[in-house]
PDB file of N, CA and C in Angstrom:
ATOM      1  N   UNK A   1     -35.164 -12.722  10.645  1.00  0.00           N
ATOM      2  CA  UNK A   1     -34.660 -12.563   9.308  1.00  0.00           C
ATOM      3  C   UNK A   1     -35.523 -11.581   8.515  1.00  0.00           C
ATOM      4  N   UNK A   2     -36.691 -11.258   8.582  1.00  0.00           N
ATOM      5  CA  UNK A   2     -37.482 -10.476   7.912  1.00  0.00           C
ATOM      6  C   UNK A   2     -37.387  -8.959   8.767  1.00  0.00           C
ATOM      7  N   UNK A   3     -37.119  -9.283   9.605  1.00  0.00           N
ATOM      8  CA  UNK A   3     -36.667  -7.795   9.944  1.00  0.00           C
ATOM      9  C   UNK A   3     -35.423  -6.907   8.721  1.00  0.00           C
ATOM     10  N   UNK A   4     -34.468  -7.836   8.829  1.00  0.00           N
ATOM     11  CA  UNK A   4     -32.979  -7.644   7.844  1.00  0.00           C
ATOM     12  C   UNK A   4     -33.754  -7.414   6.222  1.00  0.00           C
ATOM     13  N   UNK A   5     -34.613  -8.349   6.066  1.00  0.00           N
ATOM     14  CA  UNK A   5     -34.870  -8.308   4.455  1.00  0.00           C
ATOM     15  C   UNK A   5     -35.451  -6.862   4.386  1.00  0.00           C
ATOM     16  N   UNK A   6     -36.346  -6.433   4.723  1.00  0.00           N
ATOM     17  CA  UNK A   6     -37.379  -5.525   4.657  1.00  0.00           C
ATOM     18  C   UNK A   6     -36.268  -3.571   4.706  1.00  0.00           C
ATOM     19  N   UNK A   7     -34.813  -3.398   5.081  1.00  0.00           N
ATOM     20  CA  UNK A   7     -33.959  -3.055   5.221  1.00  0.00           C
ATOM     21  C   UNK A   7     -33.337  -2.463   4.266  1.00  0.00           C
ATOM     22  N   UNK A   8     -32.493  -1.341   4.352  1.00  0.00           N
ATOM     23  CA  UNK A   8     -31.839  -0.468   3.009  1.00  0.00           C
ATOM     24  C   UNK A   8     -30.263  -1.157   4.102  1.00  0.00           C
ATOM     25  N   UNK A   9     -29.309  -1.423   2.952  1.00  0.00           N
ATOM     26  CA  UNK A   9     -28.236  -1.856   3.138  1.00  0.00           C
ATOM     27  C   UNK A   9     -27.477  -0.522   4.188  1.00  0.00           C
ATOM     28  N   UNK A  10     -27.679   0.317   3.565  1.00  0.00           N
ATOM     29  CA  UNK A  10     -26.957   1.713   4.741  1.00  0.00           C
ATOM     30  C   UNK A  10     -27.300   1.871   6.021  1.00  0.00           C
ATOM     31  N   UNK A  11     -28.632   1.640   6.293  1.00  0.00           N
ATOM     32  CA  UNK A  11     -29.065   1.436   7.691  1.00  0.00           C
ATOM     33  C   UNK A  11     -28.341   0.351   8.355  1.00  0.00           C
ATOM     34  N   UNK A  12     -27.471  -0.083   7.833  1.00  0.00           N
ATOM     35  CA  UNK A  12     -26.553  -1.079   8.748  1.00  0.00           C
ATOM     36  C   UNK A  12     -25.128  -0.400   9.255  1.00  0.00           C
ATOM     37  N   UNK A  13     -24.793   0.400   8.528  1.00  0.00           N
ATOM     38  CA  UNK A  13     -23.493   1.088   8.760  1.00  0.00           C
ATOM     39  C   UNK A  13     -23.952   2.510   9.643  1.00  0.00           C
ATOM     40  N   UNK A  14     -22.502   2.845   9.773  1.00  0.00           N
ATOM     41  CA  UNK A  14     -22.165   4.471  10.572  1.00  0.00           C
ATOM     42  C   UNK A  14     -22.516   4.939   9.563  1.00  0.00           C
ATOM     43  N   UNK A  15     -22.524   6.733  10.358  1.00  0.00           N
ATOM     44  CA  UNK A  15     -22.571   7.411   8.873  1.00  0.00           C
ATOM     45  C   UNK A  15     -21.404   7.769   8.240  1.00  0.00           C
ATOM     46  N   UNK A  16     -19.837   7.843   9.028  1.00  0.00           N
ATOM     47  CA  UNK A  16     -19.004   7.863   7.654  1.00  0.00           C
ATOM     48  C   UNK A  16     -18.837   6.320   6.962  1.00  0.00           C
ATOM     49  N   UNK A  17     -19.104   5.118   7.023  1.00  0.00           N
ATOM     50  CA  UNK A  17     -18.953   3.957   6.578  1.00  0.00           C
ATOM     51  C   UNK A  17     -20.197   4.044   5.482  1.00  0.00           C
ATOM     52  N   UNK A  18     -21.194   4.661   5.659  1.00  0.00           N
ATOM     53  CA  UNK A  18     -22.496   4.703   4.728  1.00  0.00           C
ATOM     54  C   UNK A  18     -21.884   5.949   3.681  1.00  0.00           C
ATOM     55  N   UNK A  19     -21.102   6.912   3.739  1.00  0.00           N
ATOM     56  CA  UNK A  19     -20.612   7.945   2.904  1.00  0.00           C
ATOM     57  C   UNK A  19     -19.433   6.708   2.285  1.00  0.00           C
ATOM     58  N   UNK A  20     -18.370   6.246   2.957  1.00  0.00           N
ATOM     59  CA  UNK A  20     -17.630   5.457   2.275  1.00  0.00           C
ATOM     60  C   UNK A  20     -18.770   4.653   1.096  1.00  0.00           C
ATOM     61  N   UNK A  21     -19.472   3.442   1.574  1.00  0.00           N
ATOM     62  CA  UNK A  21     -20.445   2.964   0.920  1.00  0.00           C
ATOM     63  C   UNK A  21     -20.661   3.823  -0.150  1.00  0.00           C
ATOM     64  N   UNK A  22     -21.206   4.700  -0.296  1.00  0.00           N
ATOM     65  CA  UNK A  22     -22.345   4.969  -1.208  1.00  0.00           C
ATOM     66  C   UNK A  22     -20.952   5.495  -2.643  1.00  0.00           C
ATOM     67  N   UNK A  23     -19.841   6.256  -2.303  1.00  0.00           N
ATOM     68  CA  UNK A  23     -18.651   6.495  -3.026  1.00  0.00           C
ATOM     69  C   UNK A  23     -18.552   4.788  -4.047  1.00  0.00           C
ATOM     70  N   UNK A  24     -18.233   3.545  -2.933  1.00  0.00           N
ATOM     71  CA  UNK A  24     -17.877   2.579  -3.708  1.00  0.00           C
ATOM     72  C   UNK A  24     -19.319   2.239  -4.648  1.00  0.00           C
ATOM     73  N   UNK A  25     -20.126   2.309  -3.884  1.00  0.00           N
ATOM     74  CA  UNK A  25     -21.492   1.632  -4.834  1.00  0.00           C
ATOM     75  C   UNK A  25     -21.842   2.416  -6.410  1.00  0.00           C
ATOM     76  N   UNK A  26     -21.256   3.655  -6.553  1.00  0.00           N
ATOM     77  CA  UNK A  26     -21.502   4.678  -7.376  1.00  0.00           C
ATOM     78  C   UNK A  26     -20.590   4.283  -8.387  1.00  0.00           C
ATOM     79  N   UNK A  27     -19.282   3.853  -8.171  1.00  0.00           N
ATOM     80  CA  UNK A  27     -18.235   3.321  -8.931  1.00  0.00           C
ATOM     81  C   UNK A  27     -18.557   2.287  -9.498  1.00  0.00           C
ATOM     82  N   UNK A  28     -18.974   1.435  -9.011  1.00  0.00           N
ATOM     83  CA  UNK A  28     -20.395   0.012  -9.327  1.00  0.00           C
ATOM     84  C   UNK A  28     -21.304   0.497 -10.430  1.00  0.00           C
ATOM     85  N   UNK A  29     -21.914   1.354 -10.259  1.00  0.00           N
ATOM     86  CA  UNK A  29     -22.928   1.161 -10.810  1.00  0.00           C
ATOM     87  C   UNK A  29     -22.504   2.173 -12.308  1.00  0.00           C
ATOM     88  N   UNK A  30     -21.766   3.130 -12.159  1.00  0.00           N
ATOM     89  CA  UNK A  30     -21.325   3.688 -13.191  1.00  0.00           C
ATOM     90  C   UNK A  30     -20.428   3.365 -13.949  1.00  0.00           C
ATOM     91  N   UNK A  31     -19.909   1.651 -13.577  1.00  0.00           N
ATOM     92  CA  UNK A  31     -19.440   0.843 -14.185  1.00  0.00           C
ATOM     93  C   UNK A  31     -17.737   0.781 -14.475  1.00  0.00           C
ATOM     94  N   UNK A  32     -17.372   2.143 -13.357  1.00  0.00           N
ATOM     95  CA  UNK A  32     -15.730   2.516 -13.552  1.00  0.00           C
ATOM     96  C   UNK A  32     -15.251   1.354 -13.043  1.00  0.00           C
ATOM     97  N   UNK A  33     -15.660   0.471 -12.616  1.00  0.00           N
ATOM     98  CA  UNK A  33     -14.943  -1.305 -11.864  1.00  0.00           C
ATOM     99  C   UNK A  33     -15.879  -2.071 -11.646  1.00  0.00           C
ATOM    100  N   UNK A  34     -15.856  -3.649 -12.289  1.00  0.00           N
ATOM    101  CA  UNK A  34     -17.236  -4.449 -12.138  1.00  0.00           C
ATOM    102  C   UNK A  34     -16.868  -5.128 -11.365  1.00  0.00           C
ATOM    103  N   UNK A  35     -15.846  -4.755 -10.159  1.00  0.00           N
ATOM    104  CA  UNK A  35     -16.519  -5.612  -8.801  1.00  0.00           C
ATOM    105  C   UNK A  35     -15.575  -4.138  -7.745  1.00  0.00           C
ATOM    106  N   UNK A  36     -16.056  -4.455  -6.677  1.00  0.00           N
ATOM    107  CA  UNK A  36     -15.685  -3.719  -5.497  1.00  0.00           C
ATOM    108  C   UNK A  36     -14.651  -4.794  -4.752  1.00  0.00           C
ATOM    109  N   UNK A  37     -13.395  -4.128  -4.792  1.00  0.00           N
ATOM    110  CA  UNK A  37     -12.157  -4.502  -3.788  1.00  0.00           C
ATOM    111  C   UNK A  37     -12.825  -5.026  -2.645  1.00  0.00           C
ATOM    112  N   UNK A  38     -12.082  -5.997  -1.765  1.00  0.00           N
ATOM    113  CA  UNK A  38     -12.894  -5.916  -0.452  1.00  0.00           C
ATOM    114  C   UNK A  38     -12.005  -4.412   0.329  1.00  0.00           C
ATOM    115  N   UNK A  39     -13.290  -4.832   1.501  1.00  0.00           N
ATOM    116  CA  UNK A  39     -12.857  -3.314   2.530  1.00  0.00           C
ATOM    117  C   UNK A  39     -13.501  -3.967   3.665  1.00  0.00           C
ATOM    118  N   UNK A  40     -13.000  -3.491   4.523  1.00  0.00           N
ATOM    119  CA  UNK A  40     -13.759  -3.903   6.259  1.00  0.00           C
ATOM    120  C   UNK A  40     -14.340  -2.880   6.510  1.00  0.00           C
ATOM    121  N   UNK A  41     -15.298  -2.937   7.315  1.00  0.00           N
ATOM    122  CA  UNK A  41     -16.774  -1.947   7.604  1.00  0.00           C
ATOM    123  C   UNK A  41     -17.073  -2.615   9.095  1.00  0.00           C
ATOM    124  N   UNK A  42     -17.592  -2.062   9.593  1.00  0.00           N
ATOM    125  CA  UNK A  42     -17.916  -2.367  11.171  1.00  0.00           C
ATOM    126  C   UNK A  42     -19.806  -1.843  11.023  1.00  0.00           C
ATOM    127  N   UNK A  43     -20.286  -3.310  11.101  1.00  0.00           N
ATOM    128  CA  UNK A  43     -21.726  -3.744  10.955  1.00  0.00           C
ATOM    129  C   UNK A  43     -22.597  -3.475  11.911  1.00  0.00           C
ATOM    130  N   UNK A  44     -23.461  -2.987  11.982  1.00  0.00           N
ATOM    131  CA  UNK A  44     -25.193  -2.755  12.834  1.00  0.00           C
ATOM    132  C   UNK A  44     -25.828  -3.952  12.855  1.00  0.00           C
ATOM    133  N   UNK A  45     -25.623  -4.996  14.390  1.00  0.00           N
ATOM    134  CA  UNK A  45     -26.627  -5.777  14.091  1.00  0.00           C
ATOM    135  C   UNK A  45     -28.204  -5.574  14.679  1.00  0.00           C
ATOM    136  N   UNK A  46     -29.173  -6.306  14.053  1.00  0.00           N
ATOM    137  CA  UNK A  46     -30.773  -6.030  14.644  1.00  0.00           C
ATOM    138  C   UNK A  46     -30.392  -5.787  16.137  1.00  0.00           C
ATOM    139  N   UNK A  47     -30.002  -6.060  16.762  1.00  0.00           N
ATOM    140  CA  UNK A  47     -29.717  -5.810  18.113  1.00  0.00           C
ATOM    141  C   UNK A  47     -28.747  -4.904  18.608  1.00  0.00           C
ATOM    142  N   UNK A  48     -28.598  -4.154  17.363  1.00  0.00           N
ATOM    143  CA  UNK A  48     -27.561  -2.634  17.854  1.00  0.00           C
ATOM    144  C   UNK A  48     -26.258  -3.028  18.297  1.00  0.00           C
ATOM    145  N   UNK A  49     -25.151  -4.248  18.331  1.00  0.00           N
ATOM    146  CA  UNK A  49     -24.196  -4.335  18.559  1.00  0.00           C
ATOM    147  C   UNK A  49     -23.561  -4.361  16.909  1.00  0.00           C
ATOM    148  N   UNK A  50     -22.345  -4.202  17.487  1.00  0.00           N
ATOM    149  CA  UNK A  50     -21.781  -3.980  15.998  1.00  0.00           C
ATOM    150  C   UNK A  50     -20.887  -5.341  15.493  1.00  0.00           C
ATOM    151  N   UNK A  51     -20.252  -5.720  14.352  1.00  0.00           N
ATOM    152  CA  UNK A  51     -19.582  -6.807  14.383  1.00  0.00           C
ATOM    153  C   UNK A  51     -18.753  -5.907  13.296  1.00  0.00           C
ATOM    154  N   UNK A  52     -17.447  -6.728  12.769  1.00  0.00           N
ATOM    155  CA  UNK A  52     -16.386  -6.185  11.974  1.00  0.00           C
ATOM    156  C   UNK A  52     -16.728  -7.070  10.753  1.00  0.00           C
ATOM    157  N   UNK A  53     -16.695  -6.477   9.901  1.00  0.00           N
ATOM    158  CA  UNK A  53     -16.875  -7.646   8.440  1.00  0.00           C
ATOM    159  C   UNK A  53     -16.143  -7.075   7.213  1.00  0.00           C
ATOM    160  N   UNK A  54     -16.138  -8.606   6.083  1.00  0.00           N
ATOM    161  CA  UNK A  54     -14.928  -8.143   5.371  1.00  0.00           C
ATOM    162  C   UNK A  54     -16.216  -7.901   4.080  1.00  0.00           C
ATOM    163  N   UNK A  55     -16.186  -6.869   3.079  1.00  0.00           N
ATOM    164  CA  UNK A  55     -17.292  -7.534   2.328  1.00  0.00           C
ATOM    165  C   UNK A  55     -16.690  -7.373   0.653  1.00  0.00           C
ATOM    166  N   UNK A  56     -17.568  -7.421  -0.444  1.00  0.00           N
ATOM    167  CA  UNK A  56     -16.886  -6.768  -1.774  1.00  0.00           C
ATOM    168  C   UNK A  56     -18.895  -6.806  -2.039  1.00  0.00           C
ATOM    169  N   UNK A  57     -18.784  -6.561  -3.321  1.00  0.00           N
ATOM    170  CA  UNK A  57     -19.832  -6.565  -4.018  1.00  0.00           C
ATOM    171  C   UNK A  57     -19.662  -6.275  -6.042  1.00  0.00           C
ATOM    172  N   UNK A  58     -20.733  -7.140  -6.387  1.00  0.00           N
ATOM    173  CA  UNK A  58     -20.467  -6.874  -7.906  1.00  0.00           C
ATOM    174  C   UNK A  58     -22.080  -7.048  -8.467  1.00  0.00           C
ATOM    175  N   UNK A  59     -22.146  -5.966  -9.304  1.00  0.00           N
ATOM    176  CA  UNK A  59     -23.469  -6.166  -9.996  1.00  0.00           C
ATOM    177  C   UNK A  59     -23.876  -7.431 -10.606  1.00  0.00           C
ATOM    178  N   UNK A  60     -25.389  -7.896 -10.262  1.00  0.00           N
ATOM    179  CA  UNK A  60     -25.493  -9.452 -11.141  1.00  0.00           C
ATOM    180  C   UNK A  60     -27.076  -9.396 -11.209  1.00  0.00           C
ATOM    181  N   UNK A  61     -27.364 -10.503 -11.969  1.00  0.00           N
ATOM    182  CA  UNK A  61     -29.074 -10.355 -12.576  1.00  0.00           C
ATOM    183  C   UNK A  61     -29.640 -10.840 -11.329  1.00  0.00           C
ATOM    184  N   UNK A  62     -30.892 -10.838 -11.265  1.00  0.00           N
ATOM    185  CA  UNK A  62     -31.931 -11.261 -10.319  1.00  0.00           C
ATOM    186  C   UNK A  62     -32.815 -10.712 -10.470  1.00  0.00           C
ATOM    187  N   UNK A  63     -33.487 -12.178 -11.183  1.00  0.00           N
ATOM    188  CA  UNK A  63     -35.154 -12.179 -11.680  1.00  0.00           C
ATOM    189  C   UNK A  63     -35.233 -11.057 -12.799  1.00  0.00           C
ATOM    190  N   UNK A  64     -34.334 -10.904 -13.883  1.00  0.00           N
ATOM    191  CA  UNK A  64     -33.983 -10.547 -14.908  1.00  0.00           C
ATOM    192  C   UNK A  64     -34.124  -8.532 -14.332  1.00  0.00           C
ATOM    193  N   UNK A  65     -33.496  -8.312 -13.420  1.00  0.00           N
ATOM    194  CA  UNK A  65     -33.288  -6.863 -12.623  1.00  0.00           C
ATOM    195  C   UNK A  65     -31.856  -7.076 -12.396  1.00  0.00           C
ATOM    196  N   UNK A  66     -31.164  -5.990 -12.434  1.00  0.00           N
ATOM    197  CA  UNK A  66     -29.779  -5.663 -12.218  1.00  0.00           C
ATOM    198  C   UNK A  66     -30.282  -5.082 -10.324  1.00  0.00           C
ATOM    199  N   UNK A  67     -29.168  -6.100  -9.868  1.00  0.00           N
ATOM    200  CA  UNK A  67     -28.864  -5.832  -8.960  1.00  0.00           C
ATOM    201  C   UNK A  67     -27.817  -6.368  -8.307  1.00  0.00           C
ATOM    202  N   UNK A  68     -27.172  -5.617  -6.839  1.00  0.00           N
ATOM    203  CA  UNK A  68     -25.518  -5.664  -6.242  1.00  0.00           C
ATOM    204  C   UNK A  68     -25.940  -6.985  -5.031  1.00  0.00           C
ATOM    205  N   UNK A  69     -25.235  -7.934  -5.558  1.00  0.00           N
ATOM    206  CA  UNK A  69     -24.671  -8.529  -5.003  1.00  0.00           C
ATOM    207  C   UNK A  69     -23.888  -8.561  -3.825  1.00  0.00           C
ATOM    208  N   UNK A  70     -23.850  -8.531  -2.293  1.00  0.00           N
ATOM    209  CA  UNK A  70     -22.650  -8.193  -1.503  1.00  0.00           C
ATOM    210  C   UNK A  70     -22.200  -9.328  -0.703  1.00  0.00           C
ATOM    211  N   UNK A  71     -20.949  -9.507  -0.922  1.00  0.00           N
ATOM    212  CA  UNK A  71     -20.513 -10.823   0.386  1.00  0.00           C
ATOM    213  C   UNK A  71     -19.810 -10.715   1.039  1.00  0.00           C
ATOM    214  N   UNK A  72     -20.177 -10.564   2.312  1.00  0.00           N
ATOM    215  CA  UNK A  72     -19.603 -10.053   3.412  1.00  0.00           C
ATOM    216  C   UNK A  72     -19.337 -11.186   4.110  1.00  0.00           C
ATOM    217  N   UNK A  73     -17.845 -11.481   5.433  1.00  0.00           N
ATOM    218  CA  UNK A  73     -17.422 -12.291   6.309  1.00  0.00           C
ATOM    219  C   UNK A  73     -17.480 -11.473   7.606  1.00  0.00           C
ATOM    220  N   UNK A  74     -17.825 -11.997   8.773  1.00  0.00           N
ATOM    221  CA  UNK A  74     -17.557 -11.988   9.903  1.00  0.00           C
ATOM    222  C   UNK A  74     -16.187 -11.824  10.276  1.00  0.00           C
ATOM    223  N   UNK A  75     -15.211 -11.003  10.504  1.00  0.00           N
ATOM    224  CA  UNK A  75     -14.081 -11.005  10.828  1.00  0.00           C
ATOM    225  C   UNK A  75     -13.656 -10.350  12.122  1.00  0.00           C
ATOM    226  N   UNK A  76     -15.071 -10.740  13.138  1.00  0.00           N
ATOM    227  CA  UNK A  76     -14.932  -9.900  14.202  1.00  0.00           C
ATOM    228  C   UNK A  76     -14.205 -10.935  15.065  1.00  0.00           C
ATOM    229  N   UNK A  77     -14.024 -12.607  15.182  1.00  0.00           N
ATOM    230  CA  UNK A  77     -13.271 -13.010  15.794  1.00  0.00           C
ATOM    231  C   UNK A  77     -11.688 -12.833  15.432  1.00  0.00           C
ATOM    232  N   UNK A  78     -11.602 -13.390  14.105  1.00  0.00           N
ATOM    233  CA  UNK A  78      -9.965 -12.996  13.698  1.00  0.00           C
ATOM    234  C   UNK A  78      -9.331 -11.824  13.506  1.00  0.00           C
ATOM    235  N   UNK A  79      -9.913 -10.474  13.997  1.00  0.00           N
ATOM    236  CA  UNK A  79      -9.760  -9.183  14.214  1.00  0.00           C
ATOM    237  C   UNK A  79      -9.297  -9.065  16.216  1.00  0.00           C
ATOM    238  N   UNK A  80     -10.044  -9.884  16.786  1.00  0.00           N
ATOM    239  CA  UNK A  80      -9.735 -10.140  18.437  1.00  0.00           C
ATOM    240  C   UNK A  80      -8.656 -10.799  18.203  1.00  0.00           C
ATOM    241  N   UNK A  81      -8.345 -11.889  17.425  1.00  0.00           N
ATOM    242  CA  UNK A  81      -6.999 -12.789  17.205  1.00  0.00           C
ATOM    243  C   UNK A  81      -5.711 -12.289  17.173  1.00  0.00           C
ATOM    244  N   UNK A  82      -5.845 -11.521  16.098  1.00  0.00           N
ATOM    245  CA  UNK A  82      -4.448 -10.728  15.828  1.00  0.00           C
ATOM    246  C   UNK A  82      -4.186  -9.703  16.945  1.00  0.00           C
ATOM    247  N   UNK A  83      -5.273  -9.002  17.259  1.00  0.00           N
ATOM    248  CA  UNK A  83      -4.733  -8.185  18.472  1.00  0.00           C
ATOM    249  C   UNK A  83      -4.116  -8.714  19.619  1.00  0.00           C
ATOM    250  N   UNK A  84      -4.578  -9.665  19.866  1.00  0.00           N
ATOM    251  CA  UNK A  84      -4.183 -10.711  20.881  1.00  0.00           C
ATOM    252  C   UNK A  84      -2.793 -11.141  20.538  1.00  0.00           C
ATOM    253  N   UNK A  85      -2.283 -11.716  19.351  1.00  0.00           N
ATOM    254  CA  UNK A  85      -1.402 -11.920  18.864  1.00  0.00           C
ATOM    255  C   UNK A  85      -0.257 -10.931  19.403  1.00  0.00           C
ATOM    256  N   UNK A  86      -0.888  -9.792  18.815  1.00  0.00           N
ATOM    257  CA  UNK A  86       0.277  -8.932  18.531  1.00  0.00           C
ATOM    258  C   UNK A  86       0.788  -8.503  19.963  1.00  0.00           C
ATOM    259  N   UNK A  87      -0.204  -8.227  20.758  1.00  0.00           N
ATOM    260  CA  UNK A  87      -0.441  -7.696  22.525  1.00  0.00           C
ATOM    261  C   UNK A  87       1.061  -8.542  23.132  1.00  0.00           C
ATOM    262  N   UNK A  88       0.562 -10.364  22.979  1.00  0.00           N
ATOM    263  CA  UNK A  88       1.855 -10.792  22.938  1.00  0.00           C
ATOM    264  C   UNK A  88       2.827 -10.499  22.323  1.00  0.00           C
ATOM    265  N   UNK A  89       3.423 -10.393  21.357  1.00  0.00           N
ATOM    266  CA  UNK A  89       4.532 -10.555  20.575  1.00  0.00           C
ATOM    267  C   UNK A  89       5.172  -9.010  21.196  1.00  0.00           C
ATOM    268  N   UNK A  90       4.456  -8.142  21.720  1.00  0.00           N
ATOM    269  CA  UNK A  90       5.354  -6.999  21.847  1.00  0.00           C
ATOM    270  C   UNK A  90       5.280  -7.218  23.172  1.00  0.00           C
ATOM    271  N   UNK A  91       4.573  -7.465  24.299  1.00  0.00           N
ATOM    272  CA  UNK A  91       4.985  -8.210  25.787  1.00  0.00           C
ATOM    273  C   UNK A  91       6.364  -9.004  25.633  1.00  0.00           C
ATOM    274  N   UNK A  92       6.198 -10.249  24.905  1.00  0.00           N
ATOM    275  CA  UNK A  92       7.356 -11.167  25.207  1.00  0.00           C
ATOM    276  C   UNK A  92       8.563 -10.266  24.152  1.00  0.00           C
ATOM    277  N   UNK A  93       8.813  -9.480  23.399  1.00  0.00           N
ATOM    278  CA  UNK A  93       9.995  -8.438  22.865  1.00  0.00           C
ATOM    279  C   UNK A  93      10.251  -7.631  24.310  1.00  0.00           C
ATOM    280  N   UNK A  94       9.270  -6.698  24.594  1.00  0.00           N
ATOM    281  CA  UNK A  94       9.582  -6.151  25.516  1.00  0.00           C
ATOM    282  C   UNK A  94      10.003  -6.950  26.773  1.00  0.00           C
ATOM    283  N   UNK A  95       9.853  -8.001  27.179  1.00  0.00           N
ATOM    284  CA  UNK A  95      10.704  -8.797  28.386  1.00  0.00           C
ATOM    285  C   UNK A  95      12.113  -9.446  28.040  1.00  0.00           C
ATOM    286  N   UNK A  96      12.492  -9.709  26.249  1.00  0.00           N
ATOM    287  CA  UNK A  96      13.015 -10.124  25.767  1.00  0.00           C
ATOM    288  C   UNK A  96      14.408  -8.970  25.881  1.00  0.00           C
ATOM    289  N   UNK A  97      14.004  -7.408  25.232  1.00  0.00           N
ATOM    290  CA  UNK A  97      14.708  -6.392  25.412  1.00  0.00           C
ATOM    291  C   UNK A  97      15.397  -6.260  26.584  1.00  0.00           C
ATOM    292  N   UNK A  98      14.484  -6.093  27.403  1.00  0.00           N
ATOM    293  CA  UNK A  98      14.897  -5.756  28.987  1.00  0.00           C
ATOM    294  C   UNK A  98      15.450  -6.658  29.911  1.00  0.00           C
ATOM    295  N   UNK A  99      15.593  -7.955  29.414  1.00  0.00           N
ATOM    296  CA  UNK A  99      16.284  -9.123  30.227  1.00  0.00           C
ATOM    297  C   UNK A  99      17.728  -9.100  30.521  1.00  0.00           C
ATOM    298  N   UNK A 100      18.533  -9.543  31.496  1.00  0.00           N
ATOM    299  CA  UNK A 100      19.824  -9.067  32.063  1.00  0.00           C
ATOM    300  C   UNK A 100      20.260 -10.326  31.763  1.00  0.00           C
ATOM    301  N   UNK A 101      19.599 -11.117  30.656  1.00  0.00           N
ATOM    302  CA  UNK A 101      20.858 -12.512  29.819  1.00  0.00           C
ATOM    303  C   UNK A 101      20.299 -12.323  28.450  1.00  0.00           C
ATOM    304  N   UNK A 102      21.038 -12.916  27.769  1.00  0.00           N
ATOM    305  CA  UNK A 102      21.673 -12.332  26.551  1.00  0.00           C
ATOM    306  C   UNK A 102      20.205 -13.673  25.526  1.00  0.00           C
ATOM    307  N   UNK A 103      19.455 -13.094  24.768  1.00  0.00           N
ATOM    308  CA  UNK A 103      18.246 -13.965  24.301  1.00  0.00           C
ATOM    309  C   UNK A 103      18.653 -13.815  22.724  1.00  0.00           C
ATOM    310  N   UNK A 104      18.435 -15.213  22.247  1.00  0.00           N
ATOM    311  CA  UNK A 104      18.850 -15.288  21.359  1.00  0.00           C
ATOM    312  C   UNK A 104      17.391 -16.275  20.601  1.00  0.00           C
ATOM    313  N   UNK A 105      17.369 -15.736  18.931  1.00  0.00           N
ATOM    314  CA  UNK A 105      16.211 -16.252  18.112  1.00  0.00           C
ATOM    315  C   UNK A 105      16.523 -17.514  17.194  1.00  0.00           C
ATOM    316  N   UNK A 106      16.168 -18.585  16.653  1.00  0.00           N
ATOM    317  CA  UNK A 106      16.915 -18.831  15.841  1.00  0.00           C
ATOM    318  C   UNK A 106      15.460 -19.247  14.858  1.00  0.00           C
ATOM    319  N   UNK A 107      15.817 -19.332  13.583  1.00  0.00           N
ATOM    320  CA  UNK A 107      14.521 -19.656  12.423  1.00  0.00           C
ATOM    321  C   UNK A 107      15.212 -20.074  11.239  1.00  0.00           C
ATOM    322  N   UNK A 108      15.007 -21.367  11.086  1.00  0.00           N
ATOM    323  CA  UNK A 108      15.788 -21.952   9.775  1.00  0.00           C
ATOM    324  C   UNK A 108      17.123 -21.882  10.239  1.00  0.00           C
ATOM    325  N   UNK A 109      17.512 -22.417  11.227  1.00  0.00           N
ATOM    326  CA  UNK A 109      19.016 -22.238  11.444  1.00  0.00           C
ATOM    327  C   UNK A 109      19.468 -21.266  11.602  1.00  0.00           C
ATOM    328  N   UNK A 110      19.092 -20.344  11.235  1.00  0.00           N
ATOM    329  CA  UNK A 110      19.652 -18.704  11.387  1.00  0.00           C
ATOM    330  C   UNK A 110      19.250 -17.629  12.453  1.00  0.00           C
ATOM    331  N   UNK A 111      20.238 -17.069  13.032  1.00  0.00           N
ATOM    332  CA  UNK A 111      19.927 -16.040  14.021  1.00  0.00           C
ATOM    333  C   UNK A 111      19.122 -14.800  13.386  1.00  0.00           C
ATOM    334  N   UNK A 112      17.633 -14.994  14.096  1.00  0.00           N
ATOM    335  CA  UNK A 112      16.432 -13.855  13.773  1.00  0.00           C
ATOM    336  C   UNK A 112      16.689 -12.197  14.232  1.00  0.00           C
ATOM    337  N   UNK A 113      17.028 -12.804  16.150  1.00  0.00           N
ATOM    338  CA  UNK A 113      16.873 -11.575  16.888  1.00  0.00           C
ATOM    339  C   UNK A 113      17.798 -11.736  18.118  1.00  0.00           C
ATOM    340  N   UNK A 114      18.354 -10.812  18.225  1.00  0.00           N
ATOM    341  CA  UNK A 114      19.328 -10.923  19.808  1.00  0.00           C
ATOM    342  C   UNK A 114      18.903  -9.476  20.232  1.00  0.00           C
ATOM    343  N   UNK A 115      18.972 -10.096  21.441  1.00  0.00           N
ATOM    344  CA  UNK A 115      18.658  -8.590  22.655  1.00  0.00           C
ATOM    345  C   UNK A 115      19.953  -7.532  22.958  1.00  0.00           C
ATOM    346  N   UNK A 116      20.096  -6.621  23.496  1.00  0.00           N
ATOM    347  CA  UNK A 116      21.259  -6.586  24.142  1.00  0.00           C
ATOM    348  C   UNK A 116      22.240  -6.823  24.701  1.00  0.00           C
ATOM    349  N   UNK A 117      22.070  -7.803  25.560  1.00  0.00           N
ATOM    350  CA  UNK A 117      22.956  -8.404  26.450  1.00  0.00           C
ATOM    351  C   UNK A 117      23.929  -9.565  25.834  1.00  0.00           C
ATOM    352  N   UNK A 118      23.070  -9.724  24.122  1.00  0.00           N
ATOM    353  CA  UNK A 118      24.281 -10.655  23.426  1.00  0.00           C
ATOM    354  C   UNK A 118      25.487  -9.983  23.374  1.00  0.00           C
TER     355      UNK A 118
END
């Protein structure tokens, strides 16, 4: 952990993610928006692998010093999730498309999706 403290926040990012960075932090601090939207950034950890994270940031006191606040999430598993997700959903369409019987969807009672062969 004292490795991380001792650390400039940019040394964690790429360098276009540290050019993104420094654009939003400037907007921060020159007060054109008192908090930062979130944005996903792909993280440097102490061990040089990277992780995906969601973060925002907003100026706040500490120890009567203005300083940025940042809170960042881990979103490197539910980033594998959805891909996964999706990998399926266009596998089982694409077997769905190409099937020689007629596939039919239904959701709330109602027909979603039919293939061709309906």
């Amino acid at each position: 952990m004292e490795e991380v403290l001792s650390k400039k926040l940019l040394t964690f990012l790429t360098d276009e993610q540290q050019n993104l960075s420094n654009q939003r932090l400037r907007q921060l601090y020159s007060r054109e928006i008192d908090k930062l939207p979130f944005q996903e950034f792909k993280v440097r950890k102490i061990d040089g692998s990277f992780i995906d994270v969601e973060s925002t940031a907003i100026i706040a006191s500490y120890n009567d010093v203005e300083a940025i606040l940042v809170v960042a999430k881990d979103i490197t598993e539910d980033k594998k999730m959805k891909l996964k997700l999706k990998e399926a959903e266009e596998k089982y369409r694409s077997i769905s498309e190409e099937s020689l019987v007629g596939v039919y969807m239904f959701e709330d009672g109602r027909v979603t999706y039919v293939n061709k062969e309906v």
